[in-house]
Protein backbone atom coordinates (compact mmCIF):
# COMPACT_ATOMS: atom_id res chain seq x y z
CA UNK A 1 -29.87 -20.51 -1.23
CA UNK A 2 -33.07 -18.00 -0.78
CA UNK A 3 -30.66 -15.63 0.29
CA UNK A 4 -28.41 -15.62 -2.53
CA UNK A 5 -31.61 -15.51 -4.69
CA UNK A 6 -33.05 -12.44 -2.72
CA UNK A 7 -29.50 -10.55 -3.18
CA UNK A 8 -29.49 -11.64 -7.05
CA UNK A 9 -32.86 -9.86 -7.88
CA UNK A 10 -31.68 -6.90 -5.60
CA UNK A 11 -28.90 -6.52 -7.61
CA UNK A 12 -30.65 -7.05 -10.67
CA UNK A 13 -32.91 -4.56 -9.60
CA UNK A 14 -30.00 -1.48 -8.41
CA UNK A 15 -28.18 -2.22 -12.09
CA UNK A 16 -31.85 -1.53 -13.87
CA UNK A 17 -33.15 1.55 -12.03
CA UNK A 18 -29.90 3.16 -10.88
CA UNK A 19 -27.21 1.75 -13.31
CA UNK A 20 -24.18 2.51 -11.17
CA UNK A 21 -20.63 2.55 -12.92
CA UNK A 22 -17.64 0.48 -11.72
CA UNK A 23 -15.62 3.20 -9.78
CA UNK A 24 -12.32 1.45 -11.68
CA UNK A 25 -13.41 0.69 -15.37
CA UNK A 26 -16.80 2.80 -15.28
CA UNK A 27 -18.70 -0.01 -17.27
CA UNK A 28 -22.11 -0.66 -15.50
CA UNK A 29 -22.28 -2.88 -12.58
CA UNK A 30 -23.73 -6.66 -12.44
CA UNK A 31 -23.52 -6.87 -8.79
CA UNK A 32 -23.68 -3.04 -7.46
CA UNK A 33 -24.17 -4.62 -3.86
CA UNK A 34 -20.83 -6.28 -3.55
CA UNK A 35 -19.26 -3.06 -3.83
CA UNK A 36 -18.23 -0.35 -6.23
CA UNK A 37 -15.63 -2.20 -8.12
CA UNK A 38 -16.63 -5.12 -11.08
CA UNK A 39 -15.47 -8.69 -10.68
CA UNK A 40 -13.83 -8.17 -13.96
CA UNK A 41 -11.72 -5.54 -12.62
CA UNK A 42 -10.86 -7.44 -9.64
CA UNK A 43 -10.06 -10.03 -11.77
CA UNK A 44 -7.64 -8.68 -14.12
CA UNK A 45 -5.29 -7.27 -11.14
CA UNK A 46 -2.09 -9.64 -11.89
CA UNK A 47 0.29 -10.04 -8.94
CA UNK A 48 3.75 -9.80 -9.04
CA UNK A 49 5.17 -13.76 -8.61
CA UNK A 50 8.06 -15.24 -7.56
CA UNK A 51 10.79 -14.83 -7.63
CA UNK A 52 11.11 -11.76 -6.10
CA UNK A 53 13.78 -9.33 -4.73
CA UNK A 54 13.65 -9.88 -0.34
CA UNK A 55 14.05 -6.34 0.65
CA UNK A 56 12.20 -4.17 -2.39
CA UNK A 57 9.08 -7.04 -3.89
CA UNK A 58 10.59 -5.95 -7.60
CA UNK A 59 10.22 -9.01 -9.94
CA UNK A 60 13.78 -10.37 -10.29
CA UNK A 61 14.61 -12.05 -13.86
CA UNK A 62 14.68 -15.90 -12.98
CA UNK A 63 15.31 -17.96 -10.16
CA UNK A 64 19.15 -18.45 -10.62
CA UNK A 65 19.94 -14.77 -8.62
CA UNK A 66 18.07 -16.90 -5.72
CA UNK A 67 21.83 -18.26 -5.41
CA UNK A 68 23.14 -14.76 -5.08
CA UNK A 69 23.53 -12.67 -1.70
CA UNK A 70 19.52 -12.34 0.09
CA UNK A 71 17.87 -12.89 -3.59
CA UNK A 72 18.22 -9.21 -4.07
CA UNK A 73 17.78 -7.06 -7.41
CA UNK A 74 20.25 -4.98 -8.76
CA UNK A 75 19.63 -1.93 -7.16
CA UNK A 76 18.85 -2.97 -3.75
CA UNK A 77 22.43 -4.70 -3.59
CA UNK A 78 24.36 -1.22 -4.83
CA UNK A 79 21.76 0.44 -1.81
CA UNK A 80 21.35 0.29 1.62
CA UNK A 81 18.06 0.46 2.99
CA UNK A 82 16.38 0.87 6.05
CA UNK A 83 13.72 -1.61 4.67
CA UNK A 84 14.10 -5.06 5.98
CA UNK A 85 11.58 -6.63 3.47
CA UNK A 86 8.88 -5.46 1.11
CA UNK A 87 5.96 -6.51 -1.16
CA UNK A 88 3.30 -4.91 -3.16
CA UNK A 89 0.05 -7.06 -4.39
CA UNK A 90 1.59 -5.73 -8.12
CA UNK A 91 2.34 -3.67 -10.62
CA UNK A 92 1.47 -0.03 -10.88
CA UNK A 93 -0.97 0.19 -13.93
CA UNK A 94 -4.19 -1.22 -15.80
CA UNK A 95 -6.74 -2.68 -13.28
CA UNK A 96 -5.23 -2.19 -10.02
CA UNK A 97 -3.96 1.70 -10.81
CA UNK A 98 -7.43 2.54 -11.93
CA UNK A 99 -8.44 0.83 -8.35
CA UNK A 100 -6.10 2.68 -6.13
CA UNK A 101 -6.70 5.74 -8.09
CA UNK A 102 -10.79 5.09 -7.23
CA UNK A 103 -9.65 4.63 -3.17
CA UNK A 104 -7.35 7.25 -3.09
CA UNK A 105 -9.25 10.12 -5.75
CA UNK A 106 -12.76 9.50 -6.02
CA UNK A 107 -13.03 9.01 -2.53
CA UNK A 108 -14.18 5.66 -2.61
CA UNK A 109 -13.39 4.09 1.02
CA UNK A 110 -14.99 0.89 0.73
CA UNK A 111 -12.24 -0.38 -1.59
CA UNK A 112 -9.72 -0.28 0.96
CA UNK A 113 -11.04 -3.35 2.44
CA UNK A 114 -10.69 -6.11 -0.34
CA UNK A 115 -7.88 -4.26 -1.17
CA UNK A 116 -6.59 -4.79 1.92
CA UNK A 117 -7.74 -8.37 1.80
CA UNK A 118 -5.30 -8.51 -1.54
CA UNK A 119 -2.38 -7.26 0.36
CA UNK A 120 -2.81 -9.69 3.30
CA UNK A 121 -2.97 -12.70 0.54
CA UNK A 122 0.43 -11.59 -1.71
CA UNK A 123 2.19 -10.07 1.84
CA UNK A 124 1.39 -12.90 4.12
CA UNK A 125 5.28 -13.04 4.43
CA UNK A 126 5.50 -9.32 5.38
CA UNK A 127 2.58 -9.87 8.19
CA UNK A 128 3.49 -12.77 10.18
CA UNK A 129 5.28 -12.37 13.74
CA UNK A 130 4.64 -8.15 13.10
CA UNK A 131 3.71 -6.14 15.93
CA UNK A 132 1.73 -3.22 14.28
CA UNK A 133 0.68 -1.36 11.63
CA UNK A 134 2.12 2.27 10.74
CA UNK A 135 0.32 3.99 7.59
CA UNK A 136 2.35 6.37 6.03
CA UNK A 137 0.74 9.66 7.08
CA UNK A 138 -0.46 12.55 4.86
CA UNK A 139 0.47 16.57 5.51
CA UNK A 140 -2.52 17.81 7.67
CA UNK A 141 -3.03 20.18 4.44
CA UNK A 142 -3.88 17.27 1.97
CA UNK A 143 -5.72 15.29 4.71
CA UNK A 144 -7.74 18.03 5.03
CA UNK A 145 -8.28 18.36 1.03
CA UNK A 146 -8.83 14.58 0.93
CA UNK A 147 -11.01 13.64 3.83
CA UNK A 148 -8.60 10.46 4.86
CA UNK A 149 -5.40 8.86 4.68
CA UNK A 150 -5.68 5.81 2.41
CA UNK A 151 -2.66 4.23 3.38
CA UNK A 152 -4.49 4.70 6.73
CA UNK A 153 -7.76 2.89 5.49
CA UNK A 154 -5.67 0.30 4.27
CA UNK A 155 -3.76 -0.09 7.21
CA UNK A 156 -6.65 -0.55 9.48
CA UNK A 157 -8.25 -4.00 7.67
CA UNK A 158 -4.23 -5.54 7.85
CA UNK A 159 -5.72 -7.31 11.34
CA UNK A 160 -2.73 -5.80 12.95
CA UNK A 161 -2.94 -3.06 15.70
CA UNK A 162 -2.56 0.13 14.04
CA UNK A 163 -0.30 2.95 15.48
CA UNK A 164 0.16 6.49 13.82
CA UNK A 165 4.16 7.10 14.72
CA UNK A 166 4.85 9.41 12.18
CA UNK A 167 3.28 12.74 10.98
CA UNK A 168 4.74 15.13 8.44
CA UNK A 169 6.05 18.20 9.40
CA UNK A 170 5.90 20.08 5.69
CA UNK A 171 4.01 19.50 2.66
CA UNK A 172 5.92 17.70 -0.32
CA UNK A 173 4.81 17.70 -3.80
CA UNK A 174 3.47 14.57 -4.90
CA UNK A 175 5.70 11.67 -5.90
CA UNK A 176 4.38 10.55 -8.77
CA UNK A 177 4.78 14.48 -10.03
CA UNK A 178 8.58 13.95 -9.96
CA UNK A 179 11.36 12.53 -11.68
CA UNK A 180 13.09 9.57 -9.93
CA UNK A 181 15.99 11.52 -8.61
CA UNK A 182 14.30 14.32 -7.04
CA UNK A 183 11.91 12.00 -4.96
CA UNK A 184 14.21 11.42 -1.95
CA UNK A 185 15.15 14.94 -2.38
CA UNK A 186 11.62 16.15 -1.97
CA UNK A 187 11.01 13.54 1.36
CA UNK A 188 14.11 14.17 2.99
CA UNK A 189 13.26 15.14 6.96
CA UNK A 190 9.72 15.48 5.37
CA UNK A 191 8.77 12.98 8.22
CA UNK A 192 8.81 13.06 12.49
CA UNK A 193 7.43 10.98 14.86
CA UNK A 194 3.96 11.74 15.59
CA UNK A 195 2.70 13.51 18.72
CA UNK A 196 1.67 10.13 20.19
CA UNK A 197 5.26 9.08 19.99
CA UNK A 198 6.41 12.18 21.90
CA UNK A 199 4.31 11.91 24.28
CA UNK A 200 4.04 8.13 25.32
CA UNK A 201 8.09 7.71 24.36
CA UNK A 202 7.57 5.12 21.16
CA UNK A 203 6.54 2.12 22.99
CA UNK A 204 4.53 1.12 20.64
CA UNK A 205 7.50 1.39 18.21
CA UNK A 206 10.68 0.58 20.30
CA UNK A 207 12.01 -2.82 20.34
CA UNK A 208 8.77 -4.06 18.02
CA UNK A 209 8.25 -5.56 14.32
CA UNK A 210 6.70 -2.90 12.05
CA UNK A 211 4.65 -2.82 8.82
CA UNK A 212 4.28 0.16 7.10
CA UNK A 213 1.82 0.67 4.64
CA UNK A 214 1.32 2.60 1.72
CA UNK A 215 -1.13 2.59 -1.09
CA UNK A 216 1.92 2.63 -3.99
CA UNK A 217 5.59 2.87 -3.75
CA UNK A 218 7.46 4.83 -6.80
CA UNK A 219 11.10 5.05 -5.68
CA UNK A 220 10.42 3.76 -2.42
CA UNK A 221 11.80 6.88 -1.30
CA UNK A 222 8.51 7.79 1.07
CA UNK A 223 8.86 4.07 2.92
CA UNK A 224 12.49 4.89 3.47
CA UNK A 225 12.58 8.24 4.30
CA UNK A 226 9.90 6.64 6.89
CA UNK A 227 11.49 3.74 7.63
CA UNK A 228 14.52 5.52 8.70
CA UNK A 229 12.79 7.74 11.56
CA UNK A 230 11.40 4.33 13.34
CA UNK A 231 14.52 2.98 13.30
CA UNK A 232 16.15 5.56 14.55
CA UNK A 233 13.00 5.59 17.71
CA UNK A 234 14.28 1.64 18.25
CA UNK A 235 12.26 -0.37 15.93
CA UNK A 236 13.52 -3.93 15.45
CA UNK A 237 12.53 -4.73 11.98
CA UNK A 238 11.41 -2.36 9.59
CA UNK A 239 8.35 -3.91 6.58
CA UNK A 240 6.78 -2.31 4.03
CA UNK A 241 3.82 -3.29 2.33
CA UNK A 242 2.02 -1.57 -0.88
CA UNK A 243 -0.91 -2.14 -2.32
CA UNK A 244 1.12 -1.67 -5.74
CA UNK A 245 4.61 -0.39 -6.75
CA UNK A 246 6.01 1.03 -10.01
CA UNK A 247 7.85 -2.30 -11.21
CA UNK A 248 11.69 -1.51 -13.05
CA UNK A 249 11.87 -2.81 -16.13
CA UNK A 250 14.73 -4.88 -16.71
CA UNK A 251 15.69 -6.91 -19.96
């Protein structure tokens, strides 16, 4: 009780003499030692709900396509995919794209953590019985520009044993530049097993459950294009998990 007390009036104290900014919403903060996001902002992140598509997380229209073929949307069913399952904490906009876009632009590490803790609640599914965690890795160029991979950061509080399999051998432009059908043009063979994997033969990989993560999925053409190269070095089963995904919208 004293404690809580002691970390009210320090907080009370940082919002009067430094008046920090949410890194999200940019509104002052109440609490600027629980971190640089508001509860507000944490708050208003909605998740996507069932029912869901099994392979790709997209929102499917009601629960009477559960009776169809693996509960899968539309697209996924016309598609193969190297993606066994997927899920995303939600949508791609208001609260949790200004959130990502503090982790991932504005350099704001810390976030990855409840973020993280987000993704573990709404991809529970996704995590249990997996092996390890493979972050979708970042050209050496723009991990150089950026300081870190955030899929990376994110990857790291999963609780899972983290392995870096893949590496990219050539910049690509970013995804969210493009139009849909030039993003798994512009990922093709962007990605190739990372020297770890050449070196120690994939054990880590072969034979093993594996959760890839990524801050946001578009297309989904990046987790596929990924996906594809650990199957291909013997991976059993093939996850993905976002922190948030650009939802289709469907009547």
């Amino acid at each position: 009780m004293r404690f809580d007390l002691v970390r009210s009036a320090a907080d009370g104290l940082l919002a009067v003499l430094i008046a920090p900014s949410c890194a999200a919403c940019r509104q002052v903060l109440d609490a600027p030692r629980r971190g640089p996001v508001c509860a507000a902002c944490w708050s208003a992140v909605h998740p996507i709900t069932p029912p869901v598509c099994e392979r790709c997380g997209d929102p499917l229209p009601s629960w009477r396509v559960i009776s169809q073929q693996l509960a899968l949307c539309p697209r996924c069913r016309r598609r193969p995919s190297a993606i066994d399952r997927g899920r995303a904490i939600g949508a791609y906009d208001g609260a949790l794209r200004d959130i990502i876009h503090a982790l991932k632009y504005d350099g704001r590490r810390s976030i990855a953590i409840p973020l993280a803790r987000l993704m573990t609640a709404h991809g529970a599914a996704i995590l249990q019985g997996a092996d390890v965690a493979v972050p979708v890795p970042l050209h050496r160029r723009r991990l150089r520009a950026r300081g870190f991979n955030q899929a990376a950061e994110l990857a790291r509080a999963l609780g899972l044993p983290v392995v870096d399999a893949l590496s990219r051998n050539r910049p690509t432009a970013s995804q969210t530049d493009l139009p849909a059908g030039q993003r798994h043009r512009n990922v093709r063979g962007a990605f190739d097993p990372g020297r770890r994997w050449l070196m120690r033969k994939a054990p880590e990989v072969r034979g093993r459950t594996i959760v890839l993560v990524d801050d946001v999925s578009t297309t989904g053409a990046t987790l596929e294009a990924c996906a594809r190269v650990l199957k291909a070095a013997g991976a059993r089963d093939v996850r993905a998990l976002t922190a948030a995904r650009v939802v289709l919208q469907r009547p």
